[in-house]
Structures are given as structure tokens and as C-alpha cells.
N, C-alpha and C. Protein backbone atom coordinates (compact mmCIF):
# COMPACT_ATOMS: atom_id res chain seq x y z
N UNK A 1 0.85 -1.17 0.00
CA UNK A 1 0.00 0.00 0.00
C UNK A 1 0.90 1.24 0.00
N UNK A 2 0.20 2.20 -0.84
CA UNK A 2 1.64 3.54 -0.48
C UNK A 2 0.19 4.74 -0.64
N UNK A 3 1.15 5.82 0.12
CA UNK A 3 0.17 6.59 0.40
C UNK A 3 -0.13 7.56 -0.83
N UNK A 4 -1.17 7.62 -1.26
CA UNK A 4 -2.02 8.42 -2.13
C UNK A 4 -1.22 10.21 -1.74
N UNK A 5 -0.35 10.55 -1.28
CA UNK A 5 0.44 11.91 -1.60
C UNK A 5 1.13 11.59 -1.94
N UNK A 6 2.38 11.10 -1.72
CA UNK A 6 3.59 11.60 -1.62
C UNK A 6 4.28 10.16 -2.59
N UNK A 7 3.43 8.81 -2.30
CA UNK A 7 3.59 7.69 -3.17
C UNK A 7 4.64 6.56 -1.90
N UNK A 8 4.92 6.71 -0.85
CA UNK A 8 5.84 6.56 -0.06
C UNK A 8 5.04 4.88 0.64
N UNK A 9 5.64 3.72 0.77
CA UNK A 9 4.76 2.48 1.13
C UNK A 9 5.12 3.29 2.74
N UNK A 10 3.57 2.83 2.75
CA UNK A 10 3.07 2.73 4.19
C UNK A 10 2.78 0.96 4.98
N UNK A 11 2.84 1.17 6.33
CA UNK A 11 2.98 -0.14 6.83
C UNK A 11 1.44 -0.30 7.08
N UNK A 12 0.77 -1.12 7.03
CA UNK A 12 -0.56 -1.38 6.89
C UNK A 12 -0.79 -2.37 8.59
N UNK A 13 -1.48 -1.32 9.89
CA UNK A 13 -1.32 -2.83 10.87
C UNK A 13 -2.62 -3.68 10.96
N UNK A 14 -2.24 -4.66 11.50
CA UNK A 14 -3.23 -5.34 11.71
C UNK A 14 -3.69 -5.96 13.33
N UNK A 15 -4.62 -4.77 13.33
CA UNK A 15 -5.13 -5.17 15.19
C UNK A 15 -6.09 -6.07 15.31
N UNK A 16 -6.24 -6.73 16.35
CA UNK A 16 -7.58 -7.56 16.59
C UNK A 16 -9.17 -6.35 16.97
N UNK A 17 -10.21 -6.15 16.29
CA UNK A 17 -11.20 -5.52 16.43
C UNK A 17 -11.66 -5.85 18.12
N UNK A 18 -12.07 -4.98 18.99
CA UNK A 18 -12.14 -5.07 20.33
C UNK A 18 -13.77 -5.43 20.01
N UNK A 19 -14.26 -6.07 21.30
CA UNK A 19 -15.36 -6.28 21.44
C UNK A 19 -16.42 -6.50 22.56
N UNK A 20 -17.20 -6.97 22.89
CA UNK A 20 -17.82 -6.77 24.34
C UNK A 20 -19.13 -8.02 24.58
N UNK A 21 -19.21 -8.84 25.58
CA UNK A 21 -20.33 -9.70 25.67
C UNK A 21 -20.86 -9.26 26.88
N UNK A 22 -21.98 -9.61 27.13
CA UNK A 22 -22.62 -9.31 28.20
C UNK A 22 -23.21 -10.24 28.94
N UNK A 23 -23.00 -11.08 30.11
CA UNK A 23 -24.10 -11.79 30.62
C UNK A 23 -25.04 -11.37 31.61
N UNK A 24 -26.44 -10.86 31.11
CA UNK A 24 -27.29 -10.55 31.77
C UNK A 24 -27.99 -11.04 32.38
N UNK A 25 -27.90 -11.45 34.38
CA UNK A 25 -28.83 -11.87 34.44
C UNK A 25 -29.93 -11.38 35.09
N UNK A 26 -30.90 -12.05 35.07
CA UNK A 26 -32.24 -11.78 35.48
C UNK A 26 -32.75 -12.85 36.47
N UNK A 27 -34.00 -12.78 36.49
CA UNK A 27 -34.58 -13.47 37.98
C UNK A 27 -34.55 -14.96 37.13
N UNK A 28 -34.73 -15.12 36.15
CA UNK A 28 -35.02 -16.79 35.57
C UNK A 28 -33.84 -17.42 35.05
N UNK A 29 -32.65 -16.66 34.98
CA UNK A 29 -31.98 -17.22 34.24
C UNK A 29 -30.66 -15.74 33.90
N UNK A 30 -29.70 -16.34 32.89
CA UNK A 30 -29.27 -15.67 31.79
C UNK A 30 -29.87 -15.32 30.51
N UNK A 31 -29.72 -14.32 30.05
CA UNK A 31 -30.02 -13.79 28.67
C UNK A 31 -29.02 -14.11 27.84
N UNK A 32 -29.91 -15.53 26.84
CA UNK A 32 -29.00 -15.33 25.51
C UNK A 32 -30.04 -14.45 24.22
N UNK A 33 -29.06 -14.50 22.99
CA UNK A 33 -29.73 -14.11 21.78
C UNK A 33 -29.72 -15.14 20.53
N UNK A 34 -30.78 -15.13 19.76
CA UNK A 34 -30.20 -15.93 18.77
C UNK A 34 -29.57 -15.11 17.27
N UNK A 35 -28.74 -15.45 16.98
CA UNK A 35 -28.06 -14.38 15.99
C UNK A 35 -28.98 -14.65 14.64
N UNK A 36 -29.42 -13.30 13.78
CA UNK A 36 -30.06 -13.23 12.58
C UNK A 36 -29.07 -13.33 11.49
N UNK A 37 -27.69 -13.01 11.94
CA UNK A 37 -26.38 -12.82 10.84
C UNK A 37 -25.29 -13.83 11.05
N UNK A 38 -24.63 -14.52 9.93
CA UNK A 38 -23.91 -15.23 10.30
C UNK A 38 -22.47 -14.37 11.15
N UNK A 39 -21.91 -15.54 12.42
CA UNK A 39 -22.27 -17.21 12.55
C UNK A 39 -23.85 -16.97 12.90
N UNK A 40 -24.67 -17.82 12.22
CA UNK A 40 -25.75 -18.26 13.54
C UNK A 40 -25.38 -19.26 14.41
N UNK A 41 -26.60 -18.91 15.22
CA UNK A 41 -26.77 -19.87 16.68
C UNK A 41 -27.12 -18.81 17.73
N UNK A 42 -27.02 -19.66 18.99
CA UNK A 42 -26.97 -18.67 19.97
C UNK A 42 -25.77 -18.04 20.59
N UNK A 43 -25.90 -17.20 21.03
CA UNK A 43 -24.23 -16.24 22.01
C UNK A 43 -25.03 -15.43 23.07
N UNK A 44 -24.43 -15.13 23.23
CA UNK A 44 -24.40 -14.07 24.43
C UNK A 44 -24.72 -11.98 23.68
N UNK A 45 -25.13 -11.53 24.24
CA UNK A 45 -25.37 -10.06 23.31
C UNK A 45 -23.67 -9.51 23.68
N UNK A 46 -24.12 -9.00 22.61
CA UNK A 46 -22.91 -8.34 22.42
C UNK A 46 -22.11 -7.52 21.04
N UNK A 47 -21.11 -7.19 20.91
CA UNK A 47 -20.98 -6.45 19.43
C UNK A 47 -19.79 -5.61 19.83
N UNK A 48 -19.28 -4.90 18.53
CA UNK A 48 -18.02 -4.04 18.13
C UNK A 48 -17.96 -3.04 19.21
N UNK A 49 -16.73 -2.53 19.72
CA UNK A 49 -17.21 -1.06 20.45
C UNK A 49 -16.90 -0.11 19.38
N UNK A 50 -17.60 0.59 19.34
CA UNK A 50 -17.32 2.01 18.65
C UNK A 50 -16.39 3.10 18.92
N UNK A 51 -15.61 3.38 17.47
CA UNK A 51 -14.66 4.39 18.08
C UNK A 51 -15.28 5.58 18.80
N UNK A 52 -14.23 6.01 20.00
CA UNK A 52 -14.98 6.35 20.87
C UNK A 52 -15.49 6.56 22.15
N UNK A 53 -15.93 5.22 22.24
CA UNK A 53 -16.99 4.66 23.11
C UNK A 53 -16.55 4.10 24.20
N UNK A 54 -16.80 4.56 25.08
CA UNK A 54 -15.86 2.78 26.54
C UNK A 54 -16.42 1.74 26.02
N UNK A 55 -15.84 0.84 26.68
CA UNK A 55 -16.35 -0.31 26.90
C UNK A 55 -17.35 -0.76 27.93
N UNK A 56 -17.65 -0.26 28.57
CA UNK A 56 -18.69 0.05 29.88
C UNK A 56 -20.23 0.53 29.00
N UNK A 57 -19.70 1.49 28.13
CA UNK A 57 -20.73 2.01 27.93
C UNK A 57 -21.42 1.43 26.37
N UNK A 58 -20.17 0.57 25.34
CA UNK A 58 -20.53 -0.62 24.89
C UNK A 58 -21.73 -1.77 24.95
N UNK A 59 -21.23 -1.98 26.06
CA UNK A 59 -22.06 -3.14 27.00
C UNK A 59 -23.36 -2.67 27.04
N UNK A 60 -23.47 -1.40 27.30
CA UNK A 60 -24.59 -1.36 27.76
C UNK A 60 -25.50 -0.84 26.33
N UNK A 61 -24.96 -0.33 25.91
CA UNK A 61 -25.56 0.02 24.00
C UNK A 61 -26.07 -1.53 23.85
N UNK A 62 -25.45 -2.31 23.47
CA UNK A 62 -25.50 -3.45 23.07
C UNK A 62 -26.48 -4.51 23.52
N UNK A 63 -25.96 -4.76 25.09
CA UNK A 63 -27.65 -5.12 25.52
C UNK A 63 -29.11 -4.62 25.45
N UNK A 64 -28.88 -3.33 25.34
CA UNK A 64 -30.22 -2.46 24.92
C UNK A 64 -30.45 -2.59 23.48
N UNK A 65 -29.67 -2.46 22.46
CA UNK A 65 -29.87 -3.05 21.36
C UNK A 65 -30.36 -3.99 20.93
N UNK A 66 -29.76 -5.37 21.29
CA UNK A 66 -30.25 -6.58 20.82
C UNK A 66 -31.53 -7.38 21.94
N UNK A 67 -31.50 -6.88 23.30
CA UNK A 67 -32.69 -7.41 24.25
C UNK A 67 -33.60 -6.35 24.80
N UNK A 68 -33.14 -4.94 24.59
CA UNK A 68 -34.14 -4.22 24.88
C UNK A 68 -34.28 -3.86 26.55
N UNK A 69 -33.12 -4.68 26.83
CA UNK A 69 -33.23 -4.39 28.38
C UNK A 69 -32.53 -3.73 28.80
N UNK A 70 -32.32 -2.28 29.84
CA UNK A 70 -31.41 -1.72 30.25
C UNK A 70 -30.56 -2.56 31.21
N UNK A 71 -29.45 -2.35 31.24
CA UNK A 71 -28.46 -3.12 32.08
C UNK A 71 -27.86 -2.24 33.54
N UNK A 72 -27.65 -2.92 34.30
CA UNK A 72 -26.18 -3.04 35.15
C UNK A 72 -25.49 -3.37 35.12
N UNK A 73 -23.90 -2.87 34.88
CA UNK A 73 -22.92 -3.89 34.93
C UNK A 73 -22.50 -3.85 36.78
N UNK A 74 -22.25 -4.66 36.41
CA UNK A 74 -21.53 -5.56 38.27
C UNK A 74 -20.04 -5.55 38.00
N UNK A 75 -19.83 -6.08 37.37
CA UNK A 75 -17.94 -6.35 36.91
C UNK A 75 -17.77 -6.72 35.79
N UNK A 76 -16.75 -6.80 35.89
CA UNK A 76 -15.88 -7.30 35.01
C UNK A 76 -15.62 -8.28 34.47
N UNK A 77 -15.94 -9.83 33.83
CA UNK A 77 -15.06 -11.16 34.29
C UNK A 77 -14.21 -11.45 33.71
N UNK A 78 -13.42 -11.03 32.03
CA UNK A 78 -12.27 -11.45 31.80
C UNK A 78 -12.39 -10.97 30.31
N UNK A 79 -11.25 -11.03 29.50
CA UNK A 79 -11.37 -10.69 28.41
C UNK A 79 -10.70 -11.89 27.42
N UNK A 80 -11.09 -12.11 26.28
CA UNK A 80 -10.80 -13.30 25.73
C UNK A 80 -10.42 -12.46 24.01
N UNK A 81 -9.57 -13.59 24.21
CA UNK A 81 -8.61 -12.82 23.02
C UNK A 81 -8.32 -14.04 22.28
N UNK A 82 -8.47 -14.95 22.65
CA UNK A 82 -7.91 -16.36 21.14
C UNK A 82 -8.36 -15.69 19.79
N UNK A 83 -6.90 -15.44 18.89
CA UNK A 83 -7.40 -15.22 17.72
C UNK A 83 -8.58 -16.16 16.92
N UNK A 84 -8.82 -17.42 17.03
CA UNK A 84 -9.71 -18.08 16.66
C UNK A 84 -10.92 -18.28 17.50
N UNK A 85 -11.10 -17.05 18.08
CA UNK A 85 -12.73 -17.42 18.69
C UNK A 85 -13.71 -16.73 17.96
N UNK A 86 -13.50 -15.84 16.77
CA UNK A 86 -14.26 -15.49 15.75
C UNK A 86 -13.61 -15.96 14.35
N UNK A 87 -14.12 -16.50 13.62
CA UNK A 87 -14.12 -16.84 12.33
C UNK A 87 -13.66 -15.83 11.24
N UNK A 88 -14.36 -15.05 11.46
CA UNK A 88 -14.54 -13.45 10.39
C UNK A 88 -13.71 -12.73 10.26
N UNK A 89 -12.98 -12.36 12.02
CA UNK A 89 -11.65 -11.50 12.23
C UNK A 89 -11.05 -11.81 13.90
N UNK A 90 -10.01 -11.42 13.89
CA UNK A 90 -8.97 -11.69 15.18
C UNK A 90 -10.26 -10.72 16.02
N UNK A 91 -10.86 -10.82 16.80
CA UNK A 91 -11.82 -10.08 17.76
C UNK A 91 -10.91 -10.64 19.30
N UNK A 92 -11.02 -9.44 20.40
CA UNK A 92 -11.03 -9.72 21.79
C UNK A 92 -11.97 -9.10 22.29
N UNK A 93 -12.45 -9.89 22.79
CA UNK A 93 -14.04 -9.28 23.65
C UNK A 93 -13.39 -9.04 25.56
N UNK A 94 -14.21 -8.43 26.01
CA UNK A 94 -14.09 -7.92 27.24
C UNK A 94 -15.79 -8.64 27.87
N UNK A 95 -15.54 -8.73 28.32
CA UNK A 95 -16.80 -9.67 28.78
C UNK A 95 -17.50 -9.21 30.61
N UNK A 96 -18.60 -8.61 30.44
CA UNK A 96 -19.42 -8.03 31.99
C UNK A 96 -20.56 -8.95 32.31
N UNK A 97 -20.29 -8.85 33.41
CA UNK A 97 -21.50 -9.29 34.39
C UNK A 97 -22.45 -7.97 34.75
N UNK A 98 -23.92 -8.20 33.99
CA UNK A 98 -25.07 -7.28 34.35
C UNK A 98 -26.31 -7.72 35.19
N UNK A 99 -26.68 -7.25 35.53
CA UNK A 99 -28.19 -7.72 35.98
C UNK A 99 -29.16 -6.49 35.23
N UNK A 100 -30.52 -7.25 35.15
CA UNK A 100 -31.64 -6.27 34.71
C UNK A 100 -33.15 -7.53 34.89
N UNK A 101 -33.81 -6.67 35.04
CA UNK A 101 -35.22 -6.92 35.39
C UNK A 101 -36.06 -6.41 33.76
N UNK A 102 -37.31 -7.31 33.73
CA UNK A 102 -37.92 -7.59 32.96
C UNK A 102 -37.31 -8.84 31.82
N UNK A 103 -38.10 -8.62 30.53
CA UNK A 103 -38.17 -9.54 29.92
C UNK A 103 -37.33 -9.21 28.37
N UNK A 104 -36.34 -9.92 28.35
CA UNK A 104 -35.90 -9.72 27.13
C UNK A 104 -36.52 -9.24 25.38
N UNK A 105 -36.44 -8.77 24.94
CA UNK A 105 -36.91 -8.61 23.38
C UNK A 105 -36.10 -8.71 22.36
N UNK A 106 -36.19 -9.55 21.52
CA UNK A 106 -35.19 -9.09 20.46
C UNK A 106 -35.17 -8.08 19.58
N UNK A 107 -33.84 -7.37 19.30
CA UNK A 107 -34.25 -6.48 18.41
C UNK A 107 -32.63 -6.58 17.60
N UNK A 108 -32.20 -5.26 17.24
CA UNK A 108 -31.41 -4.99 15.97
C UNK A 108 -31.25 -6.32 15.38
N UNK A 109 -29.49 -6.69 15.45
CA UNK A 109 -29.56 -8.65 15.16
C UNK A 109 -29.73 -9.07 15.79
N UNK A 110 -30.70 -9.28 16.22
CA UNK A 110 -31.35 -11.06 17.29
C UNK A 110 -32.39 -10.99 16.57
N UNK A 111 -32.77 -12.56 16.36
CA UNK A 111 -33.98 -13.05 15.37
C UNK A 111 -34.63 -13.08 16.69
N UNK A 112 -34.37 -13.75 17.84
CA UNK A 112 -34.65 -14.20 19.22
C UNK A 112 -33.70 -13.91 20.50
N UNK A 113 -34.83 -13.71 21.52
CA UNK A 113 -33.78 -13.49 23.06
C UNK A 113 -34.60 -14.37 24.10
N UNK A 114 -33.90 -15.30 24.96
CA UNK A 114 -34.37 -15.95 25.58
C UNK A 114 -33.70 -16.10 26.95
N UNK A 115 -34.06 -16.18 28.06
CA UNK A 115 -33.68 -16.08 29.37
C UNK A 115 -33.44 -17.79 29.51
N UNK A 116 -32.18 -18.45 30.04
CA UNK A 116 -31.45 -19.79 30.35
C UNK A 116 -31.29 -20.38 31.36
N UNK A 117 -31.04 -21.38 31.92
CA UNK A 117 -30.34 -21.68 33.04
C UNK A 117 -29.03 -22.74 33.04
N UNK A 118 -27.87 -22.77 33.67
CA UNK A 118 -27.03 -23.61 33.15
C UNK A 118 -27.65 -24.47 32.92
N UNK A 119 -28.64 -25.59 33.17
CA UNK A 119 -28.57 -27.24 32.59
C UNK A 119 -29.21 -27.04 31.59
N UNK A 120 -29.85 -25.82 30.97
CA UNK A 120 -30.71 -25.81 29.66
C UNK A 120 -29.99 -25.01 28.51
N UNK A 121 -28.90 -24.53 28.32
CA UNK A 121 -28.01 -24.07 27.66
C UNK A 121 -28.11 -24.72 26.13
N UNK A 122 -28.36 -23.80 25.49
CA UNK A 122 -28.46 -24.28 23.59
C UNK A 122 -27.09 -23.96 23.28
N UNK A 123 -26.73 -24.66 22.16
CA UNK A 123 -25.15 -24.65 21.46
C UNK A 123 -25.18 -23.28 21.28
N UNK A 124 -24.22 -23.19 21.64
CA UNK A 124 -23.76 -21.34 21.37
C UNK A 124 -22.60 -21.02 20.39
N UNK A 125 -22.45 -20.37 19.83
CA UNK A 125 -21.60 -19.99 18.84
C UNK A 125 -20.24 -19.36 19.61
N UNK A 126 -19.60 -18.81 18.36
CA UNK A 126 -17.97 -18.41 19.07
C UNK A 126 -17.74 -19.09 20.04
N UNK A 127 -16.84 -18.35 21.16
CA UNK A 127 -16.22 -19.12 22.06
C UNK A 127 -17.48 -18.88 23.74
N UNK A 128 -18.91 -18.77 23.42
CA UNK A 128 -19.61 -18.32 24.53
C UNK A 128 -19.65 -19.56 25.25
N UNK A 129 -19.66 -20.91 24.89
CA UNK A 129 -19.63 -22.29 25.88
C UNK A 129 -18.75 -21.98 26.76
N UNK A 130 -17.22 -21.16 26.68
CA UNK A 130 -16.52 -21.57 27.72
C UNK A 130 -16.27 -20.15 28.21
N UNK A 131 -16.84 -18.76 27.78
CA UNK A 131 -17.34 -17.85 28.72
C UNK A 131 -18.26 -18.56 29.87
N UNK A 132 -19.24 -18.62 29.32
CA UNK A 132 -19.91 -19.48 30.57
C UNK A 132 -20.23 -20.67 31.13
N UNK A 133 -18.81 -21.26 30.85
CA UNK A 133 -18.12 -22.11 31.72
C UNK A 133 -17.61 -21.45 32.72
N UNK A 134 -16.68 -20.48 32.58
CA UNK A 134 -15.77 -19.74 33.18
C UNK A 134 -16.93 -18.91 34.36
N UNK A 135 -18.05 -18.33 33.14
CA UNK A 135 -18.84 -17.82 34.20
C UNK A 135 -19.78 -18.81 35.47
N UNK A 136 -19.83 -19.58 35.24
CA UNK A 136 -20.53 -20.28 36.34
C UNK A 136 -19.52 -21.12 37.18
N UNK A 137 -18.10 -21.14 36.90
CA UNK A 137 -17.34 -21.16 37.72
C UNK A 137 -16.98 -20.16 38.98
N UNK A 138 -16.96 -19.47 38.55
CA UNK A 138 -16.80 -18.11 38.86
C UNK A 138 -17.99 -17.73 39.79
N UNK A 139 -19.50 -17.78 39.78
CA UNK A 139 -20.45 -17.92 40.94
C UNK A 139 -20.42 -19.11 41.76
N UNK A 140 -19.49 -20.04 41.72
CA UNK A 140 -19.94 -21.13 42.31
C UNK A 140 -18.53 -20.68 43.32
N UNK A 141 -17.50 -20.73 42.52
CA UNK A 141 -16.31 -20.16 43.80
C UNK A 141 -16.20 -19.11 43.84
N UNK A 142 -16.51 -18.30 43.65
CA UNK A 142 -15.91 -16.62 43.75
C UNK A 142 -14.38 -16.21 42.88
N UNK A 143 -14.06 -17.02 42.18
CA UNK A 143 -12.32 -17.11 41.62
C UNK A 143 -13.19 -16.74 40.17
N UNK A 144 -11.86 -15.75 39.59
CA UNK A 144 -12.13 -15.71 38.32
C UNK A 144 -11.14 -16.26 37.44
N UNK A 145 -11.74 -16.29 36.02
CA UNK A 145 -10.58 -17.27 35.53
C UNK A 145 -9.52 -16.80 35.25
N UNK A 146 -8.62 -18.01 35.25
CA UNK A 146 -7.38 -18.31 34.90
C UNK A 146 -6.54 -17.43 33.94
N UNK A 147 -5.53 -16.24 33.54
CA UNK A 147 -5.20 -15.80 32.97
C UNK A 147 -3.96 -17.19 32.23
């Protein structure tokens, strides 16, 4: 690539796109979504942060986006970076613990939003099986995961 003035090659980088999941829960369960865009399946809400934007305040765009529910975040639980946990592009997500009351809706991409409980868990896409693995480790001992 060279730059359109001067003609001079420019170094072109290549970052991993940041990103954000949310596990929301509620009185019945966790909130998943089912994705309208490929991958399908189910995940967790979530999406790009915008230049910009925190990541705090990501989270919370995002769950309001795709479930319609305003959030709390509580913390933090870890951020996941395996270049192969998205297909499409090198993504690292940052991943919160929210709570919110009422009832999920789907909206922007979610075909569907549905409230879970661990033993009823549908195949989930990307790497969300072992987010919440990690996450229900994590309520059962108080330890978060493993760097």
C-alpha cells in the first residue's frame, strides 16, 4: 500500500477488532440471543465497540440493542482474546457481568432473546460455551478465571 500523496509504502497494521459480551442476568436465568447474521446460533449479546466509546458504555448500548433491556454492569469477568474465537476477524471481547429486570426482546440482530439456566443451555456460537463455563465457575467459587 503507499500513500495516495507523496507515493511513499506505508505499513498497513493489523489489530484484533475489540469487542464486548454481556451476561445478563435476570430473575429466571441468563439472557441469551439468537443471531439473525452469520455465525448463527446462539451467544451471548454483544458487538463491536465504537470508536470512541468505553467499553462500559458498549455493554450497555449493546444489551439495549439486541434485548431491549437496560443493564447493570456488576464487573468485570475477563477478556478473551484467542485469535480463533471469531471466524470473520482476530476479535477480543471484554466480557461483563449485568443484571436487569424484565423480559428480554429481540431487536437490531437477534432473530430471538431468551432467558437460560445452566442445565438448559443451547449450542452457542464463538467461544460463549466456555465464557460461561468460566462464568458459572466463577459464581460457584468466587475465583475468576485463569489468565
Amino acid at each position: 500500500m503507499q500513500c495516495p500523496s507523496c507515493g511513499a509504502p506505508l505499513h498497513v497494521y493489523r489489530n484484533p477488532a475489540p469487542t464486548v459480551d454481556i451476561i445478563i442476568e435476570t430473575e429466571g436465568g441468563i439472557v441469551l440471543i439468537e443471531r439473525k447474521n452469520p455465525p448463527h446460533g446462539w451467544a451471548l449479546p454483544g458487538g463491536f465497540v465504537d470508536y470512541g466509546e468505553s467499553f462500559e458504555d458498549a455493554a450497555r448500548r449493546e444489551a439495549a440493542e439486541e434485548t431491549g433491556l437496560t443493564v447493570t454492569l456488576q464487573r468485570q469477568l475477563h477478556t478473551y482474546s484467542d485469535p480463533k474465537r471469531d471466524a470473520r476477524q482476530h476479535t477480543a471481547s471484554t466480557v461483563f457481568i449485568a443484571t436487569a429486570s424484565g423480559q428480554p426482546v429481540a431487536a437490531d440482530d437477534a432473530r430471538r432473546a431468551g432467558v437460560f439456566v445452566e442445565a438448559e443451555l443451547p449450542e452457542l456460537a464463538f467461544d460463549h460455551a466456555r465464557i460461561l463455563r468460566d462464568y458459572f465457575a466463577f459464581k460457584a467459587s468466587g475465583r475468576l478465571p485463569e489468565l
